[in-house]
N, C-alpha and C. Protein backbone atom coordinates (compact mmCIF):
# COMPACT_ATOMS: atom_id res chain seq x y z
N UNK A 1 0.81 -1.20 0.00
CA UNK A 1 0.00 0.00 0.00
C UNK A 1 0.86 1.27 0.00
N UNK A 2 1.53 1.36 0.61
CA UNK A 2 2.73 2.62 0.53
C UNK A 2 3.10 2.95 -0.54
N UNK A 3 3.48 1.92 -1.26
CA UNK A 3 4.01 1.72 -2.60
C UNK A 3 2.91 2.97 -3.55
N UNK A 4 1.70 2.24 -3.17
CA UNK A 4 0.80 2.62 -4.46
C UNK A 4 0.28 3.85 -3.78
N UNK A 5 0.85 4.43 -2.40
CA UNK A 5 0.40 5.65 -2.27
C UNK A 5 1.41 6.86 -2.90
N UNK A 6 2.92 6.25 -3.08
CA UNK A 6 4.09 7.03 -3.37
C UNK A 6 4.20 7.63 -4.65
N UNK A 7 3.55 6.23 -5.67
CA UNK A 7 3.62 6.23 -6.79
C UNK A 7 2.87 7.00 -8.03
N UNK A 8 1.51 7.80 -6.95
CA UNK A 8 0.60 8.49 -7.82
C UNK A 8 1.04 9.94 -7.39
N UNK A 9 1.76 9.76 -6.13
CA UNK A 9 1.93 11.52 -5.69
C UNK A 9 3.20 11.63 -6.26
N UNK A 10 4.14 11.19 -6.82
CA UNK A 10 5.39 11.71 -7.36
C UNK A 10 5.26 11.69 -8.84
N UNK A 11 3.95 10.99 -9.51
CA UNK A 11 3.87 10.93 -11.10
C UNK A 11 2.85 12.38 -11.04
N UNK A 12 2.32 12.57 -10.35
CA UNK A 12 1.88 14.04 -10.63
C UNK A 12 2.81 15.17 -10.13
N UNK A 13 3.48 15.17 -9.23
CA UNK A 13 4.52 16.04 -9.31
C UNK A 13 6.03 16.16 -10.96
N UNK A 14 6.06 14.97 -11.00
CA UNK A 14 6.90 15.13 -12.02
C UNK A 14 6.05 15.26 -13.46
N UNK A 15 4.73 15.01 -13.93
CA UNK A 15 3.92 15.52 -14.67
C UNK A 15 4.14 16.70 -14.78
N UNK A 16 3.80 17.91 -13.73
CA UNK A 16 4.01 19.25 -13.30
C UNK A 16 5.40 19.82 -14.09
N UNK A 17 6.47 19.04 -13.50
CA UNK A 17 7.86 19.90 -13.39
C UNK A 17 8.61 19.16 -14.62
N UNK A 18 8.26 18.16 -15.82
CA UNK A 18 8.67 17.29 -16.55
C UNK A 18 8.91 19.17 -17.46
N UNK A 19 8.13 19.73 -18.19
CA UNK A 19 8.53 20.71 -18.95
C UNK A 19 9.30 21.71 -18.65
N UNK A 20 9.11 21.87 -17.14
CA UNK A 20 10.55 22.37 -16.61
C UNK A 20 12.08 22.36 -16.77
N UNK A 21 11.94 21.25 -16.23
CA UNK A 21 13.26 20.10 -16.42
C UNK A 21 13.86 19.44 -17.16
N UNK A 22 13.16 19.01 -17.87
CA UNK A 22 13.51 18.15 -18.83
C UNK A 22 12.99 16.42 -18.16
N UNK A 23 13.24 15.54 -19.17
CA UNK A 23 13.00 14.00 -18.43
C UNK A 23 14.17 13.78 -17.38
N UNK A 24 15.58 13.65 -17.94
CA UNK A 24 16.86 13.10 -17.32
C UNK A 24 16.50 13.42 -15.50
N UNK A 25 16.28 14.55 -15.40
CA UNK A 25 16.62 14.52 -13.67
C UNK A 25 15.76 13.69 -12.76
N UNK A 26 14.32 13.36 -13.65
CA UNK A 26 13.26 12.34 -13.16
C UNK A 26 13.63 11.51 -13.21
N UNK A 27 14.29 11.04 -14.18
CA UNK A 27 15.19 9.50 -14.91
C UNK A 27 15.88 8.84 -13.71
N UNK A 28 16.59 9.44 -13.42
CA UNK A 28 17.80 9.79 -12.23
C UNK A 28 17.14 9.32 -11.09
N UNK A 29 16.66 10.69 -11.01
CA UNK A 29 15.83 10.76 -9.14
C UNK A 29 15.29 9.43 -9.29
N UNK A 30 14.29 9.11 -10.14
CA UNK A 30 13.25 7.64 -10.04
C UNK A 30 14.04 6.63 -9.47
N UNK A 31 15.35 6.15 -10.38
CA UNK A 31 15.85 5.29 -10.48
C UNK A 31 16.95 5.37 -9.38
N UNK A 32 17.45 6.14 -8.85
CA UNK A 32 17.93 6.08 -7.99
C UNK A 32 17.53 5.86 -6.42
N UNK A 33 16.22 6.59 -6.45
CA UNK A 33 15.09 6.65 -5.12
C UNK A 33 14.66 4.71 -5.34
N UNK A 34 14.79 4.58 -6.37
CA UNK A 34 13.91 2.62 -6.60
C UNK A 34 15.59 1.86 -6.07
N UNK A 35 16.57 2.49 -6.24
CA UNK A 35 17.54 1.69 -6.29
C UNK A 35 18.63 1.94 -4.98
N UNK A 36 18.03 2.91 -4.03
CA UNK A 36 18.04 3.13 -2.71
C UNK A 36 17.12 2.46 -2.14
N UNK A 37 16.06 2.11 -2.16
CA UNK A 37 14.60 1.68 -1.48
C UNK A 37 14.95 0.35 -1.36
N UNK A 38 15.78 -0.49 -2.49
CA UNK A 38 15.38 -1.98 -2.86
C UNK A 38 17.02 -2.68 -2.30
N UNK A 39 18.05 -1.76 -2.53
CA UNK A 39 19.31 -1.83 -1.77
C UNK A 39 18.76 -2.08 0.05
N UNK A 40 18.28 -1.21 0.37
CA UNK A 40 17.70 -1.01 2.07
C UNK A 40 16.53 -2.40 2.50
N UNK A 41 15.82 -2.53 1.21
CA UNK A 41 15.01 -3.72 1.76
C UNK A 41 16.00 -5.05 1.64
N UNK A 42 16.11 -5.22 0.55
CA UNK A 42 17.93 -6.51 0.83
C UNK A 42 18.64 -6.27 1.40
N UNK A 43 19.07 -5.94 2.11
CA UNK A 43 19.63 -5.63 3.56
C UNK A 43 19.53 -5.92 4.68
N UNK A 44 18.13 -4.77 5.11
CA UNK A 44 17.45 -4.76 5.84
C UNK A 44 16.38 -6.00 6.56
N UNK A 45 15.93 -6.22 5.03
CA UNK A 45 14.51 -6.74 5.44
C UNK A 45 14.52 -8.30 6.15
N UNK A 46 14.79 -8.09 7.42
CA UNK A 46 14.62 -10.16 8.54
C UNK A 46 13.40 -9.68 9.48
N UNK A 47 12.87 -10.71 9.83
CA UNK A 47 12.05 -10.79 10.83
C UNK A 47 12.71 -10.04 11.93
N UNK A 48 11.65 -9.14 12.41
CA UNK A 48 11.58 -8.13 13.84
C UNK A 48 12.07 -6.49 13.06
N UNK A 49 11.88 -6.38 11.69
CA UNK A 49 12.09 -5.32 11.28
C UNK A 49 10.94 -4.65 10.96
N UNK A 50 10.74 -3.33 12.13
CA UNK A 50 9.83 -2.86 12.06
C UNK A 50 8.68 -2.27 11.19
N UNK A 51 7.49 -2.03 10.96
CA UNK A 51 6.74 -2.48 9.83
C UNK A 51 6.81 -1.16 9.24
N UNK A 52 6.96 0.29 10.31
CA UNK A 52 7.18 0.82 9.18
C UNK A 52 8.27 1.27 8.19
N UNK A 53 9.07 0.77 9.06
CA UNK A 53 10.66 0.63 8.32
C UNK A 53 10.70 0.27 6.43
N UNK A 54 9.87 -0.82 6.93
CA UNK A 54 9.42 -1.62 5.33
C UNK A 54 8.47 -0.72 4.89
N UNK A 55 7.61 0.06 5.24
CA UNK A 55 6.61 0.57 4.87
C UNK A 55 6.69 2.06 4.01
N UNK A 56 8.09 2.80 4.91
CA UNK A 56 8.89 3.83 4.35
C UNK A 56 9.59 3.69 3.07
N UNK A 57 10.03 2.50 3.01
CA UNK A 57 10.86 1.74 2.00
C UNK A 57 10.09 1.20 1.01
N UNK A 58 9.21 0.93 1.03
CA UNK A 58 8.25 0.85 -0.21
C UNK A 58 7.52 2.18 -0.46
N UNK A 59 7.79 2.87 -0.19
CA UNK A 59 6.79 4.48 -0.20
C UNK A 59 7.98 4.64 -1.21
N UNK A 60 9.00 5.10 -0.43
CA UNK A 60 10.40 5.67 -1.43
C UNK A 60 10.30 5.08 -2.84
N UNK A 61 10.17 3.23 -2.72
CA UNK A 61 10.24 3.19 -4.00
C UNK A 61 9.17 2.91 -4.88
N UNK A 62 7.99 3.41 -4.35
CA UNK A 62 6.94 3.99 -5.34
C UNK A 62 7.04 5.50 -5.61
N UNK A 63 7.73 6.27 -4.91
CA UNK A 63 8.37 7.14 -5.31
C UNK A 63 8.86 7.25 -6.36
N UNK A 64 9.64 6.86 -6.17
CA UNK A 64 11.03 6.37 -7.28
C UNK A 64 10.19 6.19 -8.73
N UNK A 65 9.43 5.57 -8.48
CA UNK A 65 8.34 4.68 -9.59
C UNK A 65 7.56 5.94 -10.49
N UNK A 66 6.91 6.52 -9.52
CA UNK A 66 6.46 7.80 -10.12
C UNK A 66 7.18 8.96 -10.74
N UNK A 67 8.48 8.80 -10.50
CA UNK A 67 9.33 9.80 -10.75
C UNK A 67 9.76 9.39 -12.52
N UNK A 68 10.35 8.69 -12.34
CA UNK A 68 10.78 7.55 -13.47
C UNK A 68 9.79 7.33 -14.34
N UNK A 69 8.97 6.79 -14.61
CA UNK A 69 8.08 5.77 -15.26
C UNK A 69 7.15 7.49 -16.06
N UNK A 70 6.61 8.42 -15.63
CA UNK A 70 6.21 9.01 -16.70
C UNK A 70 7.17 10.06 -17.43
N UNK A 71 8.75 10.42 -16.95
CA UNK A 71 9.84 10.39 -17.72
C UNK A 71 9.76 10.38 -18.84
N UNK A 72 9.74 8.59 -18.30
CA UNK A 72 10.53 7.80 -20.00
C UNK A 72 9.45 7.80 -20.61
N UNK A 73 8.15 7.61 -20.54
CA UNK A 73 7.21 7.76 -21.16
C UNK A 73 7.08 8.70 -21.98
N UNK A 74 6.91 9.72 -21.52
CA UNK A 74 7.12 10.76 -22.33
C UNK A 74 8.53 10.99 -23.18
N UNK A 75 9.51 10.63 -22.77
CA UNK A 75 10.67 10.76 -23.18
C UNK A 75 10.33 9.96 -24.62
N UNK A 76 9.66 8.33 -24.81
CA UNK A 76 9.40 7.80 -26.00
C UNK A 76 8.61 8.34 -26.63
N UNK A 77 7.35 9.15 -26.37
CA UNK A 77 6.59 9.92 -26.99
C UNK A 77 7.55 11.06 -28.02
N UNK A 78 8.28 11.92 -27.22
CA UNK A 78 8.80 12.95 -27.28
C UNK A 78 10.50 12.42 -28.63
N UNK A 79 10.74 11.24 -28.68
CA UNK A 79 11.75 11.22 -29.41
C UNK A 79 11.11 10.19 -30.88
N UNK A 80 9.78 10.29 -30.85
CA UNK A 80 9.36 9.87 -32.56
C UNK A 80 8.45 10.77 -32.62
N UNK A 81 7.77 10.69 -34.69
CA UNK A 81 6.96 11.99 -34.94
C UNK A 81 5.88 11.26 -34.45
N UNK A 82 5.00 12.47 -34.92
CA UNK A 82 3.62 12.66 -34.52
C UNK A 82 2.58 11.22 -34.69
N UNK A 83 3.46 10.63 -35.80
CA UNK A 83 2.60 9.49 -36.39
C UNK A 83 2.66 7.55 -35.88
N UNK A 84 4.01 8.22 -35.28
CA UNK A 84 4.67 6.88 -34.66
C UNK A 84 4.50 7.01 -32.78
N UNK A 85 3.68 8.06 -32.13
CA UNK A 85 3.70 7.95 -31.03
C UNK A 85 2.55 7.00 -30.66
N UNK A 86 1.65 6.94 -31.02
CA UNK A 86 0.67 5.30 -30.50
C UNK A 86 1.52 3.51 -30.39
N UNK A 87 2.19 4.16 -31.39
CA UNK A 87 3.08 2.58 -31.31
C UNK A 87 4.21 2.36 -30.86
N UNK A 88 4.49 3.66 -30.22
CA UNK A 88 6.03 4.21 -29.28
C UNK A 88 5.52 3.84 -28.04
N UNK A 89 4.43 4.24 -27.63
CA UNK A 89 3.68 4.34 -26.53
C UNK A 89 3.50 2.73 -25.56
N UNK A 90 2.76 1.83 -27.28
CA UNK A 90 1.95 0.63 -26.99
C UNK A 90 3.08 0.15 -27.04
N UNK A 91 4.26 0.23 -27.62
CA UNK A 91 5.60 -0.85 -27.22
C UNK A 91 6.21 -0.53 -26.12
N UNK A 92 6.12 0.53 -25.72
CA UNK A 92 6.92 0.42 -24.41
C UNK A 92 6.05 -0.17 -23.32
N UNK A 93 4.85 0.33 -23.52
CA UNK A 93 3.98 -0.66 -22.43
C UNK A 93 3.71 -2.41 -22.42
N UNK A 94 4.17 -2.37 -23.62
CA UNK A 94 3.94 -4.11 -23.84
C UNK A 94 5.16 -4.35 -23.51
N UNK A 95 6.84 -3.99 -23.76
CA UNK A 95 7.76 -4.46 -23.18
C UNK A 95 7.61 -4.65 -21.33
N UNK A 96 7.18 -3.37 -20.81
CA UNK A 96 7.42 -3.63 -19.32
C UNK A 96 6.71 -4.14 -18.77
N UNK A 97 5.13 -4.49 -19.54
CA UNK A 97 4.02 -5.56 -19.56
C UNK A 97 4.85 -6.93 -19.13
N UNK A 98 5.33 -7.27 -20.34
CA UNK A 98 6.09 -8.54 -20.50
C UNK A 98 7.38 -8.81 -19.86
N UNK A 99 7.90 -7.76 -19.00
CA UNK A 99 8.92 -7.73 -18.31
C UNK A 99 8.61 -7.91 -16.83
N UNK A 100 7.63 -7.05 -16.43
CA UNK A 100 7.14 -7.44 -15.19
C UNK A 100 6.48 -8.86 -15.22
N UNK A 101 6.14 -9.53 -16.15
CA UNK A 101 5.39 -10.48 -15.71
C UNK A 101 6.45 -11.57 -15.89
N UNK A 102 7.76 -11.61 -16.91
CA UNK A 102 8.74 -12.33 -16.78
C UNK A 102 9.54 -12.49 -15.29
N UNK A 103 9.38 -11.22 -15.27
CA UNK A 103 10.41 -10.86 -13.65
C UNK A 103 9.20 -11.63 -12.63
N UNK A 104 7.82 -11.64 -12.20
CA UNK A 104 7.28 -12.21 -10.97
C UNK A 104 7.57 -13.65 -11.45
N UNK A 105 7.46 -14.50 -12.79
CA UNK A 105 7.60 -15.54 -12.68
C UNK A 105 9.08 -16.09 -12.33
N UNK A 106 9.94 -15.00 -12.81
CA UNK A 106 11.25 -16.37 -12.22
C UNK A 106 11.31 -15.81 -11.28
N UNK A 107 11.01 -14.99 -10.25
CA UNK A 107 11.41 -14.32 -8.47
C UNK A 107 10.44 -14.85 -7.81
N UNK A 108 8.93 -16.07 -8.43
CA UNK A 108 8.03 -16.88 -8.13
C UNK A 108 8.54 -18.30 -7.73
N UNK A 109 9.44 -18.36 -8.86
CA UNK A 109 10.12 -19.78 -9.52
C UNK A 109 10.91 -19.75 -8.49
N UNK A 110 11.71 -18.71 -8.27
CA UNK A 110 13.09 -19.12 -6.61
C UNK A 110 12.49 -19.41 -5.73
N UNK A 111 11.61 -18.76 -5.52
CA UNK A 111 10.91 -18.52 -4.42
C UNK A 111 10.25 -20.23 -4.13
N UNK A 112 9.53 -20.38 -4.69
CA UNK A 112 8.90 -22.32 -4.66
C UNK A 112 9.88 -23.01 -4.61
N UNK A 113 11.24 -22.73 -5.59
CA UNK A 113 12.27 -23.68 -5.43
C UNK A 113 12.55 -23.98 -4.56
N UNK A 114 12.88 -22.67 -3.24
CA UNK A 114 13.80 -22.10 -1.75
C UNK A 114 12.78 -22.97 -1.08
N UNK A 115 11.22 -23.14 -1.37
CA UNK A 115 10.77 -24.19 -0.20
C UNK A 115 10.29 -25.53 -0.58
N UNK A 116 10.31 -25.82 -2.07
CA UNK A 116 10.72 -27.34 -2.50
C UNK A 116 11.90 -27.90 -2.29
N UNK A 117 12.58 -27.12 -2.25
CA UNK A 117 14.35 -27.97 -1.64
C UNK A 117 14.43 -28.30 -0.62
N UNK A 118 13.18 -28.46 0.58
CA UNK A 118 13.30 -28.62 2.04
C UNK A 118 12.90 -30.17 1.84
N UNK A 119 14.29 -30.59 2.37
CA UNK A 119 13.70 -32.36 2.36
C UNK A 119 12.75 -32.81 3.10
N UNK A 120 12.10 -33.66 3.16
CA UNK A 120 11.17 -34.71 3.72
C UNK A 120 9.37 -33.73 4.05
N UNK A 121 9.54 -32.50 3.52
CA UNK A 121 8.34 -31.62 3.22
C UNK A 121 7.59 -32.36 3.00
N UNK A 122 5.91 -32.73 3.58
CA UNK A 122 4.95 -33.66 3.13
C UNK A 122 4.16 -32.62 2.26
N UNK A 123 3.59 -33.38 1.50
CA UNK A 123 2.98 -32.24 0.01
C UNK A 123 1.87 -31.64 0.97
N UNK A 124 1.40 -30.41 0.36
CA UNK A 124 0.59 -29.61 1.33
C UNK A 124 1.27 -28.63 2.44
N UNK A 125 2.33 -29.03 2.47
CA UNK A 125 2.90 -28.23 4.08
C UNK A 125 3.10 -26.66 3.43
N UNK A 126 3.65 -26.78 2.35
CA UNK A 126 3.94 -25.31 1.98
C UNK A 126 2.77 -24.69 1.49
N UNK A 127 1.69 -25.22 1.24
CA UNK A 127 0.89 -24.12 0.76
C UNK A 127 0.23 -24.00 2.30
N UNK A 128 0.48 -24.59 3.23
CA UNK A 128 -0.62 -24.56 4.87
C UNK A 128 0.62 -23.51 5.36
N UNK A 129 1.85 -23.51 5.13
CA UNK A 129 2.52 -21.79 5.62
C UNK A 129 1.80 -20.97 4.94
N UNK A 130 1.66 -20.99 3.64
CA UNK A 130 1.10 -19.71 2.50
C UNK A 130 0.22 -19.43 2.69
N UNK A 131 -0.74 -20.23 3.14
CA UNK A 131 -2.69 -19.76 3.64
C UNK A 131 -2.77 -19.28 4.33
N UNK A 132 -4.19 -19.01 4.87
CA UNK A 132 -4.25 -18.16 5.55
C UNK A 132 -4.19 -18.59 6.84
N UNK A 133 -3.99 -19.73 7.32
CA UNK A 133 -3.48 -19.82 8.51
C UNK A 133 -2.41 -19.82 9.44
N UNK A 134 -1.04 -19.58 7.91
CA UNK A 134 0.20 -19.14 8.20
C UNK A 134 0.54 -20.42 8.71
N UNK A 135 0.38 -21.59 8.68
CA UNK A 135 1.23 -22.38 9.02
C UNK A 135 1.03 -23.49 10.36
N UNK A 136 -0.26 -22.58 11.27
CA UNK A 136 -0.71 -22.94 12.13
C UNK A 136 -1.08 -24.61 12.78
N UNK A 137 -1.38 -25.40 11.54
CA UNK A 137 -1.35 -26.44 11.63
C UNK A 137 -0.23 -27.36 11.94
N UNK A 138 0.84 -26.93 11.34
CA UNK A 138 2.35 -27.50 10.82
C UNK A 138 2.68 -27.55 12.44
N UNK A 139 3.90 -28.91 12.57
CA UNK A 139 4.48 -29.19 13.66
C UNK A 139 5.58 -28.10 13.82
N UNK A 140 6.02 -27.84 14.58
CA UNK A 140 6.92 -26.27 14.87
C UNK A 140 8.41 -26.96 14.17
N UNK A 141 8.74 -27.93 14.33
CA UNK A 141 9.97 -28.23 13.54
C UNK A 141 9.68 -27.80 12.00
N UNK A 142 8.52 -28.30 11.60
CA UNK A 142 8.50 -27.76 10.31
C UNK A 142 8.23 -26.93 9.71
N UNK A 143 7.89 -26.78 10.70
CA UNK A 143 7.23 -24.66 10.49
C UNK A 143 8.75 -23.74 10.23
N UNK A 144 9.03 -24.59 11.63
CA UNK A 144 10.46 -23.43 11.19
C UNK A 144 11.41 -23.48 10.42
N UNK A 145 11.55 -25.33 9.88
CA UNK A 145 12.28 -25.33 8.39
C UNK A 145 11.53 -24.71 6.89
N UNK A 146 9.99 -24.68 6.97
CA UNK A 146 9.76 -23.82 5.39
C UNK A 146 10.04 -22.48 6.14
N UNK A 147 9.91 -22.02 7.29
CA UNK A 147 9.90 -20.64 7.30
C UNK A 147 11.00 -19.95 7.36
N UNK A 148 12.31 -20.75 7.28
CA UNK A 148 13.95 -20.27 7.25
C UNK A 148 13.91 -20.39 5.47
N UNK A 149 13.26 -21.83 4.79
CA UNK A 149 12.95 -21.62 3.54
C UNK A 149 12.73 -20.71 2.59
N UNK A 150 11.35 -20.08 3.14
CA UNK A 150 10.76 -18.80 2.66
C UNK A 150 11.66 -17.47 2.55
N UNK A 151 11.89 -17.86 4.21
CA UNK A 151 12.99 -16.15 4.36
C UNK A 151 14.09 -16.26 3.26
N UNK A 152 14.56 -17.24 3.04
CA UNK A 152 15.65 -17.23 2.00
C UNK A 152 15.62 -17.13 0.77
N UNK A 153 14.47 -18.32 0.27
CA UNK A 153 13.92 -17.68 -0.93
C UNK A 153 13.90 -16.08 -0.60
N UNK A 154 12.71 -15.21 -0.13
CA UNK A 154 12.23 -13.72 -0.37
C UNK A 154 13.95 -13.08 0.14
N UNK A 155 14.67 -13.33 1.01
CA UNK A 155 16.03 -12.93 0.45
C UNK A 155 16.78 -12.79 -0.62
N UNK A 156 17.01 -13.91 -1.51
CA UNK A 156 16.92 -13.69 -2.47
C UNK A 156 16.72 -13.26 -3.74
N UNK A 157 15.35 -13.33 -3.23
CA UNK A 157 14.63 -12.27 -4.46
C UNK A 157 14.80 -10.95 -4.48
N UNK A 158 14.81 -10.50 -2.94
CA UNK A 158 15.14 -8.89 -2.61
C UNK A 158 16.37 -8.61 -3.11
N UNK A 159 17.55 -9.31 -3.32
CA UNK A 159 19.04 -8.84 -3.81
C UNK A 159 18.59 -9.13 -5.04
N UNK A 160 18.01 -10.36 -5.87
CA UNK A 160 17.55 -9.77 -7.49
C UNK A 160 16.77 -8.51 -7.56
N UNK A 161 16.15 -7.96 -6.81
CA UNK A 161 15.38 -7.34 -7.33
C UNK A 161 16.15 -5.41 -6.84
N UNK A 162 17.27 -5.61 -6.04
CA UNK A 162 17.79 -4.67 -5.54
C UNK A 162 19.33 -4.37 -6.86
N UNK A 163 19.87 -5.90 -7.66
CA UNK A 163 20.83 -5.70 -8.35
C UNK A 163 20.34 -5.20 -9.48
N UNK A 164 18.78 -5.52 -9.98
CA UNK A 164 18.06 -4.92 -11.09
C UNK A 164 17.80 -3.37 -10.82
N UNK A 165 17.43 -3.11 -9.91
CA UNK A 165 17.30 -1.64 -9.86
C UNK A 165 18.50 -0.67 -9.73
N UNK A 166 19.09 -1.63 -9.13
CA UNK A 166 21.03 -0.49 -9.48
C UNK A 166 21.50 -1.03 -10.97
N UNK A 167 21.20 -1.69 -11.49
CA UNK A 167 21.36 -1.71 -13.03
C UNK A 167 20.67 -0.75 -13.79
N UNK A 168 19.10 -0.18 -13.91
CA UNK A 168 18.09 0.51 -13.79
C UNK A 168 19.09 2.03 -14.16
N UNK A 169 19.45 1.87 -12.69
CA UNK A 169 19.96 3.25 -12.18
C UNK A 169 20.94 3.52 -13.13
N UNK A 170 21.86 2.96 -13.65
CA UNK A 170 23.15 2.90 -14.29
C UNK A 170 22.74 3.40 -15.68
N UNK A 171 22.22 2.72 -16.13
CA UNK A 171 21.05 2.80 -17.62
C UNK A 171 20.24 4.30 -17.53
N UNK A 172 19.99 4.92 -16.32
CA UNK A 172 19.20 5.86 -15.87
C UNK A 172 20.31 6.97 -16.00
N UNK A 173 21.59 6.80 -15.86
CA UNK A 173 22.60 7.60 -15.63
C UNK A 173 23.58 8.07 -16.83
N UNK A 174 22.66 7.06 -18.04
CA UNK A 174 23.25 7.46 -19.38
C UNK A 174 22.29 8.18 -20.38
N UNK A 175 20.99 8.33 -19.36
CA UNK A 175 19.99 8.65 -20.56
C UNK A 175 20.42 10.42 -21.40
N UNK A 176 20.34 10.26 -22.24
CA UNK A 176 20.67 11.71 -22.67
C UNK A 176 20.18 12.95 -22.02
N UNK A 177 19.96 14.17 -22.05
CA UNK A 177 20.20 15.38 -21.77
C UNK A 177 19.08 15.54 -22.80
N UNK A 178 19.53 15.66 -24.00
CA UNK A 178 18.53 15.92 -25.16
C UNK A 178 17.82 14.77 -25.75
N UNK A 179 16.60 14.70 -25.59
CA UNK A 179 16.17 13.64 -26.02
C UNK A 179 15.60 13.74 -27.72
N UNK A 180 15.56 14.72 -27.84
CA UNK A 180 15.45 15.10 -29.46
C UNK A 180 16.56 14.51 -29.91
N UNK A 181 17.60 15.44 -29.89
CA UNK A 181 18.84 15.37 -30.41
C UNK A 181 19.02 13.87 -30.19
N UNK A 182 19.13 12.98 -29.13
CA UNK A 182 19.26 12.11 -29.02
C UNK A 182 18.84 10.92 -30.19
N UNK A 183 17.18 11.38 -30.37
CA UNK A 183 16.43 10.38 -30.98
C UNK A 183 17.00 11.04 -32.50
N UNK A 184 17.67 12.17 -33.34
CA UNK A 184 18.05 12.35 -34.70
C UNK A 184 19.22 11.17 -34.75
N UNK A 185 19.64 10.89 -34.09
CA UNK A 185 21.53 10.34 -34.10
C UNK A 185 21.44 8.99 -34.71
């Protein structure tokens, strides 16, 4: 929820100040605010870490999100003509369409792996942690082997998903200045 509260108040601020500025410093800020946020949750994020700790940290990087994301948007609008922006538009949304949904399935895929690799797991045990009873049923030995499981899997995933966003950032740190000029070259 933080996330999706961060993410509508910084895409209307940078809406605002995008003709100001130019895209690049949104580019930047986004990607850097996503790639501070996601560094701090791989880190950070073990059991007894306070909720709003995590809660700040997903704000930032819906921040980040809002900052970034109508940028480049516009930035693809802004570097083809008049006639090619519907299909500038619909490809960039179908790439990060198809990117986000590539990215939950393999950070899905570790994730099941990190608690299928727990030997002698009787089938059912991992989805009775995942429900809604958290596990409640499960004998405490085994509770606490999927649940060292889990943490490791979602460890995991947090450093993929923290090395992608400092990659992000890097890519964010070359975007041109001129995006006209850019898009003649």
């Amino acid at each position: 929820t933080p996330m999706v509260l961060g993410w509508p108040l910084s895409s209307l601020i940078a809406g605002r100040l995008l003709p100001r500025f130019g895209f690049r410093p949104f580019v930047v800020l986004g990607m850097g605010l996503n790639a501070a946020a996601a560094v701090a949750l791989a880190l950070l994020l073990e059991p007894g870490l306070p909720v709003r700790v995590v809660g700040a940290l997903t704000f930032l990087f819906g921040l980040g999100m809002g900052f970034a994301n109508p940028a480049l948007i516009i930035a693809v609008q802004t570097a083809v003509d008049w006639k090619r922006r519907g299909v500038a538009t619909a490809s960039t949304m179908f790439f990060r369409t198809i990117g986000g949904t590539l990215a939950v399935g393999a950070l899905g895929g570790i994730l099941v792996g990190a608690i299928g690799d727990v030997p002698g797991v009787p089938p059912g045990a991992a989805d009775e942690l995942l429900g809604p009873a958290h596990g409640a049923q499960l004998p405490a030995s085994l509770l606490r082997l999927l649940s060292a499981a889990l943490a490791s899997g979602l460890h995991t995933n947090f450093i993929l998903i923290a090395a992608f966003a400092c990659l992000a950032l890097a890519f964010g740190l070359l975007f041109p200045r001129d995006i006209r000029a850019a898009a003649r070259t």
